[in-house]
N, C-alpha and C. Protein backbone atom coordinates (compact mmCIF):
# COMPACT_ATOMS: atom_id res chain seq x y z
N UNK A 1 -111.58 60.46 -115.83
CA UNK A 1 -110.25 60.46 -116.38
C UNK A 1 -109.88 61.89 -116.77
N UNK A 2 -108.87 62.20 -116.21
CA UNK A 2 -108.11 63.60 -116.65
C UNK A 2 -107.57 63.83 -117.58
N UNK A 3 -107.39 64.80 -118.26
CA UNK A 3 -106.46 64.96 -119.61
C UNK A 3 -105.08 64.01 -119.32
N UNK A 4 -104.53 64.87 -118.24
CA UNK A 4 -103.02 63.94 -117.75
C UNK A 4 -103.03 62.71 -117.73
N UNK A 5 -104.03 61.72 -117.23
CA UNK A 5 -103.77 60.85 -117.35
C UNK A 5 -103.97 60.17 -118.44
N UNK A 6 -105.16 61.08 -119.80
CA UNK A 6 -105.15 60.47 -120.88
C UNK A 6 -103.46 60.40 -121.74
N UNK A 7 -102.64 61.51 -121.63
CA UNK A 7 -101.59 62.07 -122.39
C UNK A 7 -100.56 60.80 -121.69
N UNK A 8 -100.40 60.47 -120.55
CA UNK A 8 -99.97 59.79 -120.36
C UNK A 8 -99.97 58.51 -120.74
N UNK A 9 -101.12 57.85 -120.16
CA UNK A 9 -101.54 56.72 -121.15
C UNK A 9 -100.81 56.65 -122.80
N UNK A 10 -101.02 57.60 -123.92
CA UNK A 10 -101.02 57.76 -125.12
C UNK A 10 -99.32 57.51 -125.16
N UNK A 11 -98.45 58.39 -124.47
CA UNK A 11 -97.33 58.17 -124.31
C UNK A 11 -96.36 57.13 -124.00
N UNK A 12 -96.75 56.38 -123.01
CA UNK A 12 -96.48 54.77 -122.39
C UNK A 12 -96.71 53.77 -123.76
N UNK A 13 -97.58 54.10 -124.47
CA UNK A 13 -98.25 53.51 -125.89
C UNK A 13 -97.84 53.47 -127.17
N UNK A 14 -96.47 54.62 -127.50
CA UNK A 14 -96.14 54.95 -127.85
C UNK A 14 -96.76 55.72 -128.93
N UNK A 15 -97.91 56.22 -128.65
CA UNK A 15 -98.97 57.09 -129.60
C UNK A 15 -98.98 58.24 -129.29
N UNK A 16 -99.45 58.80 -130.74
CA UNK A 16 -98.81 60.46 -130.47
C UNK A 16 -100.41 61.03 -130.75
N UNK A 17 -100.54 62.04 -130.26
CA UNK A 17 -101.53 62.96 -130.14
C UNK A 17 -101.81 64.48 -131.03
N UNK A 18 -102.55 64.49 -132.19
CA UNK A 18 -102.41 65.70 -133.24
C UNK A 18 -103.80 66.49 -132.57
N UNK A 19 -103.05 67.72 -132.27
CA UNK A 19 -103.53 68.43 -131.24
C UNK A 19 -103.91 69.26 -132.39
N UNK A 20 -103.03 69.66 -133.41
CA UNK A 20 -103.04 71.00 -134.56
C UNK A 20 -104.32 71.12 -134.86
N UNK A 21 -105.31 70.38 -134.52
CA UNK A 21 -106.40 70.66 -135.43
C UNK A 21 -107.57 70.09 -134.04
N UNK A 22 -108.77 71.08 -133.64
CA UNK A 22 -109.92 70.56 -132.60
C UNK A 22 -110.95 71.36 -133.42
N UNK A 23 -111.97 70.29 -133.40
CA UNK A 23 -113.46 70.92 -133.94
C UNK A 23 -114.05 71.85 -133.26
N UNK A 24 -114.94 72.65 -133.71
CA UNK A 24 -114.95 73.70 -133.09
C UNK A 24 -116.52 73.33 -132.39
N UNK A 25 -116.48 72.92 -131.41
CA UNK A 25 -118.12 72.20 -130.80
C UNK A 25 -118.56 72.98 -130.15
N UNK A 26 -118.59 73.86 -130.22
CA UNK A 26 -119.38 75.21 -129.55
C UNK A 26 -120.90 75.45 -130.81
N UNK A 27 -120.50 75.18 -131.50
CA UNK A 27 -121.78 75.25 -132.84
C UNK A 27 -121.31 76.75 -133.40
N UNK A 28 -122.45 77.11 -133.83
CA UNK A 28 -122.22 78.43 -134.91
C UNK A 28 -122.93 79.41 -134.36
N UNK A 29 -123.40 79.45 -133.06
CA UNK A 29 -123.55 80.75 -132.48
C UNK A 29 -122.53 81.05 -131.53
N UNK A 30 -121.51 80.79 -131.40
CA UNK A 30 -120.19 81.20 -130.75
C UNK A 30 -119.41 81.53 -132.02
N UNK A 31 -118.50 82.33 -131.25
CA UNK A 31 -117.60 83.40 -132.30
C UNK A 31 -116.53 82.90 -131.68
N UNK A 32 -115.33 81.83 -132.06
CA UNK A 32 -114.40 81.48 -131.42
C UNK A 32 -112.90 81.75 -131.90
N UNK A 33 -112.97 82.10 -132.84
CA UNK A 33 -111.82 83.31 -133.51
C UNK A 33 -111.31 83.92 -132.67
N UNK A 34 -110.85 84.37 -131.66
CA UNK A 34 -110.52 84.86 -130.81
C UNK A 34 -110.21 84.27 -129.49
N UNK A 35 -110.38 83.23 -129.42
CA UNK A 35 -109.72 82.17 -128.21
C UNK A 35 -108.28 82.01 -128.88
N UNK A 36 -107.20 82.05 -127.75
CA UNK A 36 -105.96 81.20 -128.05
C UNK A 36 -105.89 80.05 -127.16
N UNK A 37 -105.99 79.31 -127.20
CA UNK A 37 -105.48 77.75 -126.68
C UNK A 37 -104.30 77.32 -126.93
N UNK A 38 -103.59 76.91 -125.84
CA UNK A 38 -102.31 75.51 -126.23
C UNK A 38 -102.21 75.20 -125.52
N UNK A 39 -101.25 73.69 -126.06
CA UNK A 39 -101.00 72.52 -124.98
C UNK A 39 -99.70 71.97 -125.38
N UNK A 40 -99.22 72.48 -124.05
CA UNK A 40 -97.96 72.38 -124.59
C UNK A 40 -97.30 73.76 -125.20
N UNK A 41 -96.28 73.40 -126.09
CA UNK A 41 -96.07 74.37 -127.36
C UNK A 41 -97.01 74.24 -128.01
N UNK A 42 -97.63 73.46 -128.72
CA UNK A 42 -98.55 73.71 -129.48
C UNK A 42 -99.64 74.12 -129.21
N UNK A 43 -100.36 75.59 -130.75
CA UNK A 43 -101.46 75.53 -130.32
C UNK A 43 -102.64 75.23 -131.16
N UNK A 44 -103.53 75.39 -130.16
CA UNK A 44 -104.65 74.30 -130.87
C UNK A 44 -105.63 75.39 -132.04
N UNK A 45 -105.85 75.44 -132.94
CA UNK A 45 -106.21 75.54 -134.12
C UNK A 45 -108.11 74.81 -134.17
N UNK A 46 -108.75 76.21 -134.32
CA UNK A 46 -110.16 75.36 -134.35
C UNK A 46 -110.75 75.58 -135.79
N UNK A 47 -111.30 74.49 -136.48
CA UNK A 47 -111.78 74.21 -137.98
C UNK A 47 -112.91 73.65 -137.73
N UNK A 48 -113.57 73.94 -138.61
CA UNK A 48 -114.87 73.82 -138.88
C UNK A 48 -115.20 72.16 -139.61
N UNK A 49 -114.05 71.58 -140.57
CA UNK A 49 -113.92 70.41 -140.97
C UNK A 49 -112.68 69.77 -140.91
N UNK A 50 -112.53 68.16 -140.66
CA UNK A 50 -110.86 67.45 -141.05
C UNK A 50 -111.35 66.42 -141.58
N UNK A 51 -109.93 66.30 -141.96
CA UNK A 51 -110.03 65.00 -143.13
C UNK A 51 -109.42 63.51 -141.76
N UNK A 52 -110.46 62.42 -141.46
CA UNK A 52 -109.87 61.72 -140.59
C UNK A 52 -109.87 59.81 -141.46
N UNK A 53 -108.79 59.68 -141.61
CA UNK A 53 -108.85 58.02 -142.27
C UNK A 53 -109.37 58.32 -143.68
N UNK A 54 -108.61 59.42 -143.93
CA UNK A 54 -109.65 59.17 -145.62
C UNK A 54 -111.15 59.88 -145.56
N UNK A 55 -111.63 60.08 -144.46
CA UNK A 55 -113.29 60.65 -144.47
C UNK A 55 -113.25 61.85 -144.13
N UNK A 56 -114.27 62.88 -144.45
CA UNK A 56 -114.05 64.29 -144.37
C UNK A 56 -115.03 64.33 -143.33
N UNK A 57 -115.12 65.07 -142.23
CA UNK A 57 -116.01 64.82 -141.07
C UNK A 57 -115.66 66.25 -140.67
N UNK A 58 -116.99 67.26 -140.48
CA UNK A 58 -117.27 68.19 -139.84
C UNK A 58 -117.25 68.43 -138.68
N UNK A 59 -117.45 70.08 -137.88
CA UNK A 59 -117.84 70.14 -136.75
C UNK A 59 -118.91 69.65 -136.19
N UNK A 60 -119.88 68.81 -137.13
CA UNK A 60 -121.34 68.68 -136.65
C UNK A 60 -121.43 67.42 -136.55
N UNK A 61 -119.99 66.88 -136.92
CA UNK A 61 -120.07 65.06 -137.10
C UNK A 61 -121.11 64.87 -138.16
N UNK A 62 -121.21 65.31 -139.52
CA UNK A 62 -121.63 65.58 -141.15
C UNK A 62 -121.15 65.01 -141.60
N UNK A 63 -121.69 64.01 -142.52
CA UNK A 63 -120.75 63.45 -144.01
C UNK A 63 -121.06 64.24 -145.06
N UNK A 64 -121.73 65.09 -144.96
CA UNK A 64 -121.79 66.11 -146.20
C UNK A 64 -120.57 66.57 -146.86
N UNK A 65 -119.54 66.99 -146.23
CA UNK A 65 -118.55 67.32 -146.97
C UNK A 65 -117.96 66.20 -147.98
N UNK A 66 -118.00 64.96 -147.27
CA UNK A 66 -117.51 64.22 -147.83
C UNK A 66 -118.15 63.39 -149.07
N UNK A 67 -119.18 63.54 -148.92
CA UNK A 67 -120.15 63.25 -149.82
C UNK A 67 -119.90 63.89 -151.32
N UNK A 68 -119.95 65.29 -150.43
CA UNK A 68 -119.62 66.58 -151.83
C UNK A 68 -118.45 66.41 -152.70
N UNK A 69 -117.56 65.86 -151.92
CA UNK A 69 -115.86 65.52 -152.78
C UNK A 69 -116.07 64.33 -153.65
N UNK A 70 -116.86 62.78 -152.62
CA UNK A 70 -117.69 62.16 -154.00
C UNK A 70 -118.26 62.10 -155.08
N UNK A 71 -118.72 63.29 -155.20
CA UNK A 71 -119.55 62.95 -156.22
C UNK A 71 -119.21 64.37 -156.88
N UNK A 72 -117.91 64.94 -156.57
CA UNK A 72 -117.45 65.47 -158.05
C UNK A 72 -116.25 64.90 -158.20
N UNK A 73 -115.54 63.78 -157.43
CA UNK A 73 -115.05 62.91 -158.22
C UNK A 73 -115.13 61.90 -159.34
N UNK A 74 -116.96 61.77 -158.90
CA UNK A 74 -117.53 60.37 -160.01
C UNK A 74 -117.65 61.46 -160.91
N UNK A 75 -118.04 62.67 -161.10
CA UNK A 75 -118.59 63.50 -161.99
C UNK A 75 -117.19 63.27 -162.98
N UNK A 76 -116.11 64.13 -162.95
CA UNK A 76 -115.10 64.17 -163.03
C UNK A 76 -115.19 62.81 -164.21
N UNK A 77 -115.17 61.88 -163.32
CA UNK A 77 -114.39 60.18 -163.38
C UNK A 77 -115.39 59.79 -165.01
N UNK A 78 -116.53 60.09 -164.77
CA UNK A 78 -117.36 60.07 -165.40
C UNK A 78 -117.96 60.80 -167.29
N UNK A 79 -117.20 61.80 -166.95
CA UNK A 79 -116.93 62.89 -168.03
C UNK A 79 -115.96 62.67 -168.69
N UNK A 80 -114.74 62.06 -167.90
CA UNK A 80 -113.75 61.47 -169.08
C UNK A 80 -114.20 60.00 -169.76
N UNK A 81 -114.70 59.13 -169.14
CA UNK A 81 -115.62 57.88 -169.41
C UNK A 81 -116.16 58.06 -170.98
N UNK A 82 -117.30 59.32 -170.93
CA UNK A 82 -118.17 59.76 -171.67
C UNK A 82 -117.29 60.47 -172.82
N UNK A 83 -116.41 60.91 -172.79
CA UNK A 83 -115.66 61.68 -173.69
C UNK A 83 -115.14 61.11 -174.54
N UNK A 84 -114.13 59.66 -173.93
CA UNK A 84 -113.39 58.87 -174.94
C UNK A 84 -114.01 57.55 -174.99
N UNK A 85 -115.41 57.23 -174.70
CA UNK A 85 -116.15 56.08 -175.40
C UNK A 85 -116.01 56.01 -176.47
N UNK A 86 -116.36 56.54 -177.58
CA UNK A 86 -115.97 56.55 -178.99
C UNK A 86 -114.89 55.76 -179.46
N UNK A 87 -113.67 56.65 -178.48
CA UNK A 87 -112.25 56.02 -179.42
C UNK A 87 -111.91 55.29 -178.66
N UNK A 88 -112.27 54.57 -177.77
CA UNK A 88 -111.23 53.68 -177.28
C UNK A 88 -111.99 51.95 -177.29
N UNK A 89 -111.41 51.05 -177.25
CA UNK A 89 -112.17 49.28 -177.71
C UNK A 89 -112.72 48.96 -176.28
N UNK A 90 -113.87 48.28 -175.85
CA UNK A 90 -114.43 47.75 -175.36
C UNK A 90 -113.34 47.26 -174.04
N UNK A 91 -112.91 46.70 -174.20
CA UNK A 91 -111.99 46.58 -172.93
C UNK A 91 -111.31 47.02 -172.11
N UNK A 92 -110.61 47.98 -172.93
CA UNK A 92 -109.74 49.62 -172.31
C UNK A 92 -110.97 50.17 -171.27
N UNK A 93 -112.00 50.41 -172.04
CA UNK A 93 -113.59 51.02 -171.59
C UNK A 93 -113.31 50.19 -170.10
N UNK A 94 -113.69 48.84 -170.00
CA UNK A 94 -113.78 48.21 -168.71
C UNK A 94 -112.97 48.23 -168.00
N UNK A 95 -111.70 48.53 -168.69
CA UNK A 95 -110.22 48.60 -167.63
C UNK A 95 -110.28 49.43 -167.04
N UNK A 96 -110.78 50.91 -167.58
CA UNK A 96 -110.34 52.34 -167.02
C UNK A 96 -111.95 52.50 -166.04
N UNK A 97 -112.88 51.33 -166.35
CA UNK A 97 -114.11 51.60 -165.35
C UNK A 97 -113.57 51.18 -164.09
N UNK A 98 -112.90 49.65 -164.24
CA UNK A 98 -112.50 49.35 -162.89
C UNK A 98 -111.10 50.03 -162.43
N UNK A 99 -110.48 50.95 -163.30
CA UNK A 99 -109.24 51.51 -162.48
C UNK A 99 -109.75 52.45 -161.79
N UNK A 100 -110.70 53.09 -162.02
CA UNK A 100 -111.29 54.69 -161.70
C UNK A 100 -112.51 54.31 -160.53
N UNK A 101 -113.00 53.48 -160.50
CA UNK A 101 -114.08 52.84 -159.34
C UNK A 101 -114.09 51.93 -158.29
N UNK A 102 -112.75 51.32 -158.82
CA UNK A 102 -112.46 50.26 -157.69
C UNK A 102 -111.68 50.31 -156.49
């Protein structure tokens, strides 16, 4: 299958194609800063990470990044938890566990 006939396909489908952003799969001993690519008008833009459905997914196909944004969110989520235990009643406590975790 050819590009053309993939773009086509996508089109007939009425699905659109975000070109702005291609991983850079050459790995990290290529220096690719210096390629221009496009398709189309647009051109293609190479990153090292994107954010796809909510998940952060690398050039290496890694959940590390995403992992990393986890768990300084719980940190975060967690530190305010710990801060206003004191003053706040038992239930608020469980409300704001399941607003912040669920």
């Amino acid at each position: 299958m050819d590009l053309i006939t993939i773009i086509d396909w996508f089109r007939a489908n009425k699905l659109t194609i975000n070109i702005s952003v291609l991983f850079k799969q050459m790995g990290d001993n290529y220096d690719v800063s210096n390629i221009n690519l496009e398709f189309g008008n647009d051109k293609i833009n190479f990153a090292t990470e994107s954010k796809f459905l909510g998940l952060k997914i690398d050039a290496k196909l890694s959940w590390e990044g995403h992992v990393k944004q986890l768990i300084t969110k719980i940190n975060k989520n967690m530190y305010l938890l710990r801060c206003i235990k004191n003053f706040i009643q038992p239930w608020t406590k469980r409300l704001l566990y399941f607003l912040l975790y669920s």
